[in-house]
C-alpha atoms as a PDB file:
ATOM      1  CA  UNK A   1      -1.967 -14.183 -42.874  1.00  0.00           C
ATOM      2  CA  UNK A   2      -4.517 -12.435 -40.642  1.00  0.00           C
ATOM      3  CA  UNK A   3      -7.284 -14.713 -41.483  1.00  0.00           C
ATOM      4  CA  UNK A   4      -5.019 -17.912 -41.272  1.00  0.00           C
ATOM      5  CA  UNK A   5      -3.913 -16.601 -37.826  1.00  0.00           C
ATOM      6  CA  UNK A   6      -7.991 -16.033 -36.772  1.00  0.00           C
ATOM      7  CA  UNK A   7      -9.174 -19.990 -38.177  1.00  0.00           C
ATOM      8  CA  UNK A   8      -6.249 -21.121 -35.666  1.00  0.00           C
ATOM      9  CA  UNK A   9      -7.733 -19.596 -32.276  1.00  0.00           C
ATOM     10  CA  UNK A  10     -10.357 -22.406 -30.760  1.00  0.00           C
ATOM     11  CA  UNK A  11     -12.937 -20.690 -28.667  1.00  0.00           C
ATOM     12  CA  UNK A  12     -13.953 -24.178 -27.548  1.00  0.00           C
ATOM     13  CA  UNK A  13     -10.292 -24.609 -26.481  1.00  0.00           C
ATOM     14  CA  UNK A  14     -10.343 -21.535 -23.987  1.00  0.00           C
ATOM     15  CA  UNK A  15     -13.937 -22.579 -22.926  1.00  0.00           C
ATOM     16  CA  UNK A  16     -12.319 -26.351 -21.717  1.00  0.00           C
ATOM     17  CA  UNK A  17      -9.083 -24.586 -19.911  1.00  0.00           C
ATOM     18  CA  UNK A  18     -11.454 -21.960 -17.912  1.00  0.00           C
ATOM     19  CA  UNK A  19     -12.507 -24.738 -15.315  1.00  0.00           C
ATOM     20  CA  UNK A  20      -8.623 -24.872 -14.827  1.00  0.00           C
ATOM     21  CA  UNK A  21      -7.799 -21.618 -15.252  1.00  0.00           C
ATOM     22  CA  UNK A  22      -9.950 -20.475 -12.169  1.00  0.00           C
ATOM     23  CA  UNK A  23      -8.287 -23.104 -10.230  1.00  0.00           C
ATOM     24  CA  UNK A  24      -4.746 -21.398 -11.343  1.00  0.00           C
ATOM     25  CA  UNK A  25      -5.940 -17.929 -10.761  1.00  0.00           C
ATOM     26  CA  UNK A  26      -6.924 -19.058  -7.219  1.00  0.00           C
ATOM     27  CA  UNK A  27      -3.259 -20.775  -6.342  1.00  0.00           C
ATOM     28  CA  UNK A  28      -1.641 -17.863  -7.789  1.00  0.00           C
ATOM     29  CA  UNK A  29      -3.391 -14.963  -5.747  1.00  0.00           C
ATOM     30  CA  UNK A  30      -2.302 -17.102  -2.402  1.00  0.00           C
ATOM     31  CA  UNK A  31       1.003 -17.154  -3.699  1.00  0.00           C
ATOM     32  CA  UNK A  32       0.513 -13.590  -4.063  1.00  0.00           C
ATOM     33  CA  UNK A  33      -0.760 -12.227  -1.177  1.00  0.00           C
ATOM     34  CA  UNK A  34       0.439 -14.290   1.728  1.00  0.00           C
ATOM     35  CA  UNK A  35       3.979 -14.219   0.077  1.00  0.00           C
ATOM     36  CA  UNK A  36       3.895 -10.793  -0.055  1.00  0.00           C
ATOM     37  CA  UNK A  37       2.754 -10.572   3.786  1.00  0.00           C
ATOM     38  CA  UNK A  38       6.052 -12.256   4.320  1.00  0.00           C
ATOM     39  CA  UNK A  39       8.214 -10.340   2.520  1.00  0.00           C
ATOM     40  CA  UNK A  40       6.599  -6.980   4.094  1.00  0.00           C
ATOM     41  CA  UNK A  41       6.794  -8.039   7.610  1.00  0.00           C
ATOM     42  CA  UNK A  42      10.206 -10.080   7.257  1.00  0.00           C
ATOM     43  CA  UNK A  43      11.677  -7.469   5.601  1.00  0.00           C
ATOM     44  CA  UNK A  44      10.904  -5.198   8.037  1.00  0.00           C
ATOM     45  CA  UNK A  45      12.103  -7.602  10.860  1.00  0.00           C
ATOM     46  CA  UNK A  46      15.241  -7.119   8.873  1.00  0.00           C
ATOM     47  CA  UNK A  47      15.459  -3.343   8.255  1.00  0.00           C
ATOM     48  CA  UNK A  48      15.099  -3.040  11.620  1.00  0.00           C
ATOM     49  CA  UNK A  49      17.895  -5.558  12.737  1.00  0.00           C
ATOM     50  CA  UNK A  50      20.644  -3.455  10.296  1.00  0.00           C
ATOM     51  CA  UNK A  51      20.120  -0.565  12.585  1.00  0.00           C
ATOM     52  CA  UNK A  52      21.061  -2.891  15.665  1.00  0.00           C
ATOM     53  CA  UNK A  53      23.137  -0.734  17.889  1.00  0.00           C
ATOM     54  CA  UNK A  54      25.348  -4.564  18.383  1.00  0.00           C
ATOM     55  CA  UNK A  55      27.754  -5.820  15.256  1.00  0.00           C
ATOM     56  CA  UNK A  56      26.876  -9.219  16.255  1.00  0.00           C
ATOM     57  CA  UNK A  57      23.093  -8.875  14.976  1.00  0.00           C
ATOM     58  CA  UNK A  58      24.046  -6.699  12.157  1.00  0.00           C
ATOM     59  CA  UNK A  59      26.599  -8.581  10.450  1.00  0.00           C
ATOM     60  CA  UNK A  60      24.734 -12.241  10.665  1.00  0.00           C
ATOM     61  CA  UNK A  61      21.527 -10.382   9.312  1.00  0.00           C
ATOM     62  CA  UNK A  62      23.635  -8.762   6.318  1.00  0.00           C
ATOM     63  CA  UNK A  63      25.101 -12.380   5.690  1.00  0.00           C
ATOM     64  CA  UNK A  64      21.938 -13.661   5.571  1.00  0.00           C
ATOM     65  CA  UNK A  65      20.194 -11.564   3.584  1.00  0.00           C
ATOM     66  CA  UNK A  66      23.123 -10.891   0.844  1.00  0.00           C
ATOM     67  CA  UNK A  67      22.987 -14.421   0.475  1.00  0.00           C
ATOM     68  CA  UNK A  68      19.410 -15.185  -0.576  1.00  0.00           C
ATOM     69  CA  UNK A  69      19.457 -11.931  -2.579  1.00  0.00           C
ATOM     70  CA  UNK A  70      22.489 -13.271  -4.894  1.00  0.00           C
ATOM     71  CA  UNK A  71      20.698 -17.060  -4.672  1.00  0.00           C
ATOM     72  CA  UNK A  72      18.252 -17.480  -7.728  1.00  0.00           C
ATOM     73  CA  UNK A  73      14.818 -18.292  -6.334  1.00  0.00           C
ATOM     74  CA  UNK A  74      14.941 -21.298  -8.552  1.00  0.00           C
ATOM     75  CA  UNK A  75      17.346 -22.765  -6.857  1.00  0.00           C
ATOM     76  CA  UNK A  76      16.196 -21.504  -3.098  1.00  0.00           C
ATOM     77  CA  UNK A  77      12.939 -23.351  -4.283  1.00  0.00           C
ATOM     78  CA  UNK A  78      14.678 -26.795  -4.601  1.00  0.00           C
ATOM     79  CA  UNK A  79      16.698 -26.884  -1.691  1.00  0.00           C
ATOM     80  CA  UNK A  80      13.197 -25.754   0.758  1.00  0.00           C
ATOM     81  CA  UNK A  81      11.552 -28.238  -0.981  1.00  0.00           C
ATOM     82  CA  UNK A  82      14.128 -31.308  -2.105  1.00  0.00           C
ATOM     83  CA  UNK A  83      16.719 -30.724   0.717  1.00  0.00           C
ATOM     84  CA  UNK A  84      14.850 -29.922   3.585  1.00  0.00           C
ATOM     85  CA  UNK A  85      12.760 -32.962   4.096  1.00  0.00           C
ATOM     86  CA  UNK A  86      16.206 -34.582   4.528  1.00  0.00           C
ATOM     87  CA  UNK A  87      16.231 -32.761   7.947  1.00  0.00           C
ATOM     88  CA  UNK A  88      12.778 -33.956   8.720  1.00  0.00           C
ATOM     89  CA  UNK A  89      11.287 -30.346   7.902  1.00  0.00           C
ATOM     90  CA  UNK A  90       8.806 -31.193   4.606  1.00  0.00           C
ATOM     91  CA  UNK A  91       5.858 -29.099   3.768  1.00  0.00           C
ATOM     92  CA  UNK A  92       3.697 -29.332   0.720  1.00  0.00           C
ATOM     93  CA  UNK A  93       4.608 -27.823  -2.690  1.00  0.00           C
ATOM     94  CA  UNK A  94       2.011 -24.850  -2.183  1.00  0.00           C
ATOM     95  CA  UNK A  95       3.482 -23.911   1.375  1.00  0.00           C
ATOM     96  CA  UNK A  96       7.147 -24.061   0.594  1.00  0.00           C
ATOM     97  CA  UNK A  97       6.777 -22.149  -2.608  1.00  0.00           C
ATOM     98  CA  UNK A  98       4.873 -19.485  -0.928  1.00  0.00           C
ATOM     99  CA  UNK A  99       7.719 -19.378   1.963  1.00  0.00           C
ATOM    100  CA  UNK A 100       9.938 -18.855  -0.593  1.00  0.00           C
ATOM    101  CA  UNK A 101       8.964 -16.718  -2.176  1.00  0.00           C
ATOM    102  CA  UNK A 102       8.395 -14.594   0.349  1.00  0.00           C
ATOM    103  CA  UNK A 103      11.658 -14.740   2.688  1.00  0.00           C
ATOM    104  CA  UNK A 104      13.361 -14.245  -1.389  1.00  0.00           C
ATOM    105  CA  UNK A 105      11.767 -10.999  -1.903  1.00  0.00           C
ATOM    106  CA  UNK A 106      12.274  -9.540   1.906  1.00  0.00           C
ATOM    107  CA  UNK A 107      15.524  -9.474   1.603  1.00  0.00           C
ATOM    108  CA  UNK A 108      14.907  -7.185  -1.246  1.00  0.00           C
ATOM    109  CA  UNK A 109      11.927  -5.095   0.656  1.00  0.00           C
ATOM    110  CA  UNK A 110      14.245  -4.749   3.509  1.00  0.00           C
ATOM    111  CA  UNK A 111      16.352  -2.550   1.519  1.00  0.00           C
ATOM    112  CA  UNK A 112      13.456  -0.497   0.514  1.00  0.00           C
ATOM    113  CA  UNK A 113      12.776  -0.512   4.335  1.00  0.00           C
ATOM    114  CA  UNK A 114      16.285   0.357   5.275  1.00  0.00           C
ATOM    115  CA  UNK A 115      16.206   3.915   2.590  1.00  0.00           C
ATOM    116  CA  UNK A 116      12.389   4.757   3.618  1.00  0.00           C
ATOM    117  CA  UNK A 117      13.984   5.341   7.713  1.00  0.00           C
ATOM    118  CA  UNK A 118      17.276   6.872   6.795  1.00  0.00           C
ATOM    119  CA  UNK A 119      14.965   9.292   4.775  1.00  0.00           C
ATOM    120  CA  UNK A 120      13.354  10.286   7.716  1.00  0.00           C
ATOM    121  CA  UNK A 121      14.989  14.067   8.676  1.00  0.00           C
ATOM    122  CA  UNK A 122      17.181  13.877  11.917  1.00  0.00           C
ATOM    123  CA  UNK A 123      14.916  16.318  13.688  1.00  0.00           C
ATOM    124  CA  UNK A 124      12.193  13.575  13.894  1.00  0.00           C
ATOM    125  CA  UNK A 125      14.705  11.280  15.990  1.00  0.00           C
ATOM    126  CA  UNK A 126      15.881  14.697  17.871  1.00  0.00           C
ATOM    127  CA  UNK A 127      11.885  15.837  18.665  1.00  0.00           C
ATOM    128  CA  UNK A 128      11.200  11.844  19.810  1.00  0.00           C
ATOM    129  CA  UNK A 129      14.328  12.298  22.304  1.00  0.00           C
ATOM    130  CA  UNK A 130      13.705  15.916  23.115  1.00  0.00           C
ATOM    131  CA  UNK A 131       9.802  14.085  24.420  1.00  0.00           C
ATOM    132  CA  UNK A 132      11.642  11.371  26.411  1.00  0.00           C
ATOM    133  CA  UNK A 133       9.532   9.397  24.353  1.00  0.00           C
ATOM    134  CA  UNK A 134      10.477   5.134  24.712  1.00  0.00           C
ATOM    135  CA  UNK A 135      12.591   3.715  22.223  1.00  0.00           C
ATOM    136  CA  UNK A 136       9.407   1.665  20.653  1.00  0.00           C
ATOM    137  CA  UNK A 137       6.922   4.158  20.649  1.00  0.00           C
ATOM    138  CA  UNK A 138       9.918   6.600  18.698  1.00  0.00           C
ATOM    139  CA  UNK A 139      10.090   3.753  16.129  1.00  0.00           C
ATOM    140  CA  UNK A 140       6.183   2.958  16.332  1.00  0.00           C
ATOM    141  CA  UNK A 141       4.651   6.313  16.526  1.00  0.00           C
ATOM    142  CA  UNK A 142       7.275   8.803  14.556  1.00  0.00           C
ATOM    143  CA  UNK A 143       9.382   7.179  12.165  1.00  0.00           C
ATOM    144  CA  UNK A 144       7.600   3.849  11.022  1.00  0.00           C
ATOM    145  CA  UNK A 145       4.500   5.888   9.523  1.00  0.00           C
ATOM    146  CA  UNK A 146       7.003   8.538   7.835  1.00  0.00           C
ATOM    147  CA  UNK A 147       9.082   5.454   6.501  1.00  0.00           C
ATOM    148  CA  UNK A 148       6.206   3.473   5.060  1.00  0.00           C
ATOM    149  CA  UNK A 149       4.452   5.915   3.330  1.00  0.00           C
ATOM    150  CA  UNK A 150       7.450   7.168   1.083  1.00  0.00           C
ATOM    151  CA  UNK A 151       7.945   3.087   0.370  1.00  0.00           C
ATOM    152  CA  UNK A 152       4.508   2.273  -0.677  1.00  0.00           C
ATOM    153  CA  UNK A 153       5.641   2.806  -4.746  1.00  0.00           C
ATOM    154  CA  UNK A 154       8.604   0.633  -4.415  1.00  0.00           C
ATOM    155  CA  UNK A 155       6.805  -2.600  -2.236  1.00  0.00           C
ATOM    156  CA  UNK A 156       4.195  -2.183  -5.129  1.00  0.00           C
ATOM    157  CA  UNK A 157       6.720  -2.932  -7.489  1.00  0.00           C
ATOM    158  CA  UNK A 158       8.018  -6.044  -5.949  1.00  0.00           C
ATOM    159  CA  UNK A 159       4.581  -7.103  -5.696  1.00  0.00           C
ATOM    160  CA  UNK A 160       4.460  -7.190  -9.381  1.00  0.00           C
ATOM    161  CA  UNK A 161       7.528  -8.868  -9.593  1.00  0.00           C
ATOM    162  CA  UNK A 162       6.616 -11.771  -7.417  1.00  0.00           C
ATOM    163  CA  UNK A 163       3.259 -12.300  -9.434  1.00  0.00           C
ATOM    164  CA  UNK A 164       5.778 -12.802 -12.076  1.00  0.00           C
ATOM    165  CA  UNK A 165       8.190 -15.128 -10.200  1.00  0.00           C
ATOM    166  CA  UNK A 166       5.434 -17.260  -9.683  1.00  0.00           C
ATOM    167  CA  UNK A 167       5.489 -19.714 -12.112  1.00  0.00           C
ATOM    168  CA  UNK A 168       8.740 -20.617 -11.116  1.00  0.00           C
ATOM    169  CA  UNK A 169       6.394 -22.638  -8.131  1.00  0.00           C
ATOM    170  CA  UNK A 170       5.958 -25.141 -11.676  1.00  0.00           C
ATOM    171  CA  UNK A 171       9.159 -26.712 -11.048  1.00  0.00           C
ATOM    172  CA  UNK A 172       8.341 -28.243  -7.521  1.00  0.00           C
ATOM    173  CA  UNK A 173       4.816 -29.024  -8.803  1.00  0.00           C
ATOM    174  CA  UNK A 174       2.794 -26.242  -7.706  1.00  0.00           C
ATOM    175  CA  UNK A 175      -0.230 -25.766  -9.895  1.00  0.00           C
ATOM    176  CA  UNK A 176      -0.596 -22.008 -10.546  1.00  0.00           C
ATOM    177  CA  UNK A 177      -1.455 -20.538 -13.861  1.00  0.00           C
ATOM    178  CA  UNK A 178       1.376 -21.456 -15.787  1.00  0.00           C
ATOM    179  CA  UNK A 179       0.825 -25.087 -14.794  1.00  0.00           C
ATOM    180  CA  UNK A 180      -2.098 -25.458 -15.285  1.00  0.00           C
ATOM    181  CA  UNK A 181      -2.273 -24.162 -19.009  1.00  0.00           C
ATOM    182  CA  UNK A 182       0.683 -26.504 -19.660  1.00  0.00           C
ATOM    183  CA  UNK A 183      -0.976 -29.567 -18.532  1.00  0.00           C
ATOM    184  CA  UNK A 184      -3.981 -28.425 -20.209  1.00  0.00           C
ATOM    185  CA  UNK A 185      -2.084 -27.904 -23.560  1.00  0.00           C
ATOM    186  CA  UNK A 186      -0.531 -30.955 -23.029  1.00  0.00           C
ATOM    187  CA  UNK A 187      -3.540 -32.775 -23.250  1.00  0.00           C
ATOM    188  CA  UNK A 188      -4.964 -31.323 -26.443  1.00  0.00           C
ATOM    189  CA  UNK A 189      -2.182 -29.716 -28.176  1.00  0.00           C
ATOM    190  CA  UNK A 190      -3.438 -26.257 -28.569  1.00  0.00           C
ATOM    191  CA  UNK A 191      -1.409 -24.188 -26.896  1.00  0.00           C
ATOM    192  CA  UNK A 192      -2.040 -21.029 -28.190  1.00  0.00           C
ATOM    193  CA  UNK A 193      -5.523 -20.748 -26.464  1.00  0.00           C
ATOM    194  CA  UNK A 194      -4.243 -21.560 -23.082  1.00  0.00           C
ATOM    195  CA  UNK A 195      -1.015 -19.618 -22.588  1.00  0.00           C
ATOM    196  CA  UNK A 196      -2.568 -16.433 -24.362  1.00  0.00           C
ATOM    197  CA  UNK A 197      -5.291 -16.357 -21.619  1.00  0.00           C
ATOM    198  CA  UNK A 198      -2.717 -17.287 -19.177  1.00  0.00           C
ATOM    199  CA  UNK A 199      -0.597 -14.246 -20.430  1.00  0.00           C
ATOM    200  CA  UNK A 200      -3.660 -12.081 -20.295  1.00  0.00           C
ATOM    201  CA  UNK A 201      -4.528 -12.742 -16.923  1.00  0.00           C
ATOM    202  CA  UNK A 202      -1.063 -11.576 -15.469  1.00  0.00           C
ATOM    203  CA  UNK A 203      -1.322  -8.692 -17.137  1.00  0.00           C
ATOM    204  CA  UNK A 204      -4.846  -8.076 -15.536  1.00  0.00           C
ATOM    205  CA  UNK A 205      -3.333  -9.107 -12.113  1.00  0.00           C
ATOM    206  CA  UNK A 206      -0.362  -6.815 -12.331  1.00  0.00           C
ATOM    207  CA  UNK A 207      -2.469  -3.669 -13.181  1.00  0.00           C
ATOM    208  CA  UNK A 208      -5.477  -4.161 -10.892  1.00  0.00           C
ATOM    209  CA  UNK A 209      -2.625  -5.045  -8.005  1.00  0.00           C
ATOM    210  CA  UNK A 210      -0.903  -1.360  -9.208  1.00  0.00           C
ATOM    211  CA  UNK A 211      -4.604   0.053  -8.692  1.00  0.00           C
ATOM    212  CA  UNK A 212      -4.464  -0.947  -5.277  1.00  0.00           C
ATOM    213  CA  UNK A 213      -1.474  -0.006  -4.078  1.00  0.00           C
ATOM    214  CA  UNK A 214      -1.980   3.466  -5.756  1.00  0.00           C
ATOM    215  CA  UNK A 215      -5.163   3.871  -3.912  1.00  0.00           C
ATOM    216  CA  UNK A 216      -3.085   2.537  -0.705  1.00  0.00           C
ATOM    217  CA  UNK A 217      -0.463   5.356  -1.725  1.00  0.00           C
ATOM    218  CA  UNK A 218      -2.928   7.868  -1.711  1.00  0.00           C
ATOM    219  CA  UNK A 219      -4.571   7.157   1.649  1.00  0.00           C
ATOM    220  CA  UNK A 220      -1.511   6.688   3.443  1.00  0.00           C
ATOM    221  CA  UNK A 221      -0.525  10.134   1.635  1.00  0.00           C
ATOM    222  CA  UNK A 222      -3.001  12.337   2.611  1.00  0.00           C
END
């Protein structure tokens, strides 16, 4: 069985795909990053806006974001990109799924947010006031660095989990990795070659993105 399994594997086949694999890689790690960038800062916009002192920005923003939590991204993904242009707002495959994908996961990073402040002690907020310090530079200088730095573990792990979200980006025709070994297999039925490197290189992705955010950890740590 082994050395049936070994004859199968075409190093010829991997060799064709890696022209198109770079291309994926590349799509991919833009999805990556700049989604992410959304999802930190939006989220933050909206960790921010649940401490409102003003039920009329708290309760819209807690609509909001409950809702696109409890959508599937799948389905957010159609309606940016199939319903939209009905309204005259249409942007290319690559730039909705990356706005997606992003405002998706800062609803979830907002939460992380939201624990990371309320774990700040009360004596920070009672030493800012005690300093007449502004309202901003409270939130700026005090309890924005204490928050962040007990959140960095959890944003890493939603930065894994939108690496892994992204081939959903196939079904409005984005061509990340996924994609492209599809198309690739597609063309000369051996599938096993493509989707195995495919598989390889999101594990690769996910644990040199952990390195970073460790190292991030670390830094912002000590």
């Amino acid at each position: 069985m082994i050395a049936t399994a070994a004859s199968t594997w075409d190093w010829s086949a991997v060799g064709d795909f890696m022209p198109h694999f770079w291309d994926g890689v590349l799509v991919t790690l833009q999805v990556l990053v700049l989604g992410s960038v959304i999802s930190f800062a939006l989220g933050l916009v909206w960790a921010l806006a649940f401490r409102a002192p003003t039920r009329f920005v708290r309760w819209p923003v807690g609509f909001v974001t409950e809702f696109i939590r409890n959508t599937p991204l799948l389905v957010q993904l159609f309606f940016l990109y199939f319903v939209l242009p009905e309204i005259g707002l249409k942007f290319s495959a690559l730039t909705t799924g990356i706005v997606a994908i992003g405002l998706h996961y800062s609803t979830y990073t907002a939460q992380v947010y939201r624990a990371g402040i309320e774990a700040v002690p009360v004596g920070q907020w009672e030493a800012a006031r005690a300093l007449s310090l502004p309202y901003g530079r409270t939130w700026t200088a005090v309890i924005l660095p204490q928050a962040i730095r007990r959140v960095v573990p959890a944003l890493g792990n939603y930065v894994v989990a939108m690496l892994k979200d992204t081939p959903l980006l196939a079904g409005i025709g984005v061509l990340e990795l996924l994609q492209r070994s599809r198309l690739q297999a597609a063309q000369t039925f051996q599938y096993t070659e493509a989707l195995t490197v495919v598989g390889v290189a999101f594990i690769v992705i996910s644990y040199l993105a952990s390195l970073l955010l460790r190292s991030l950890e670390r830094r912002l740590v000590h």
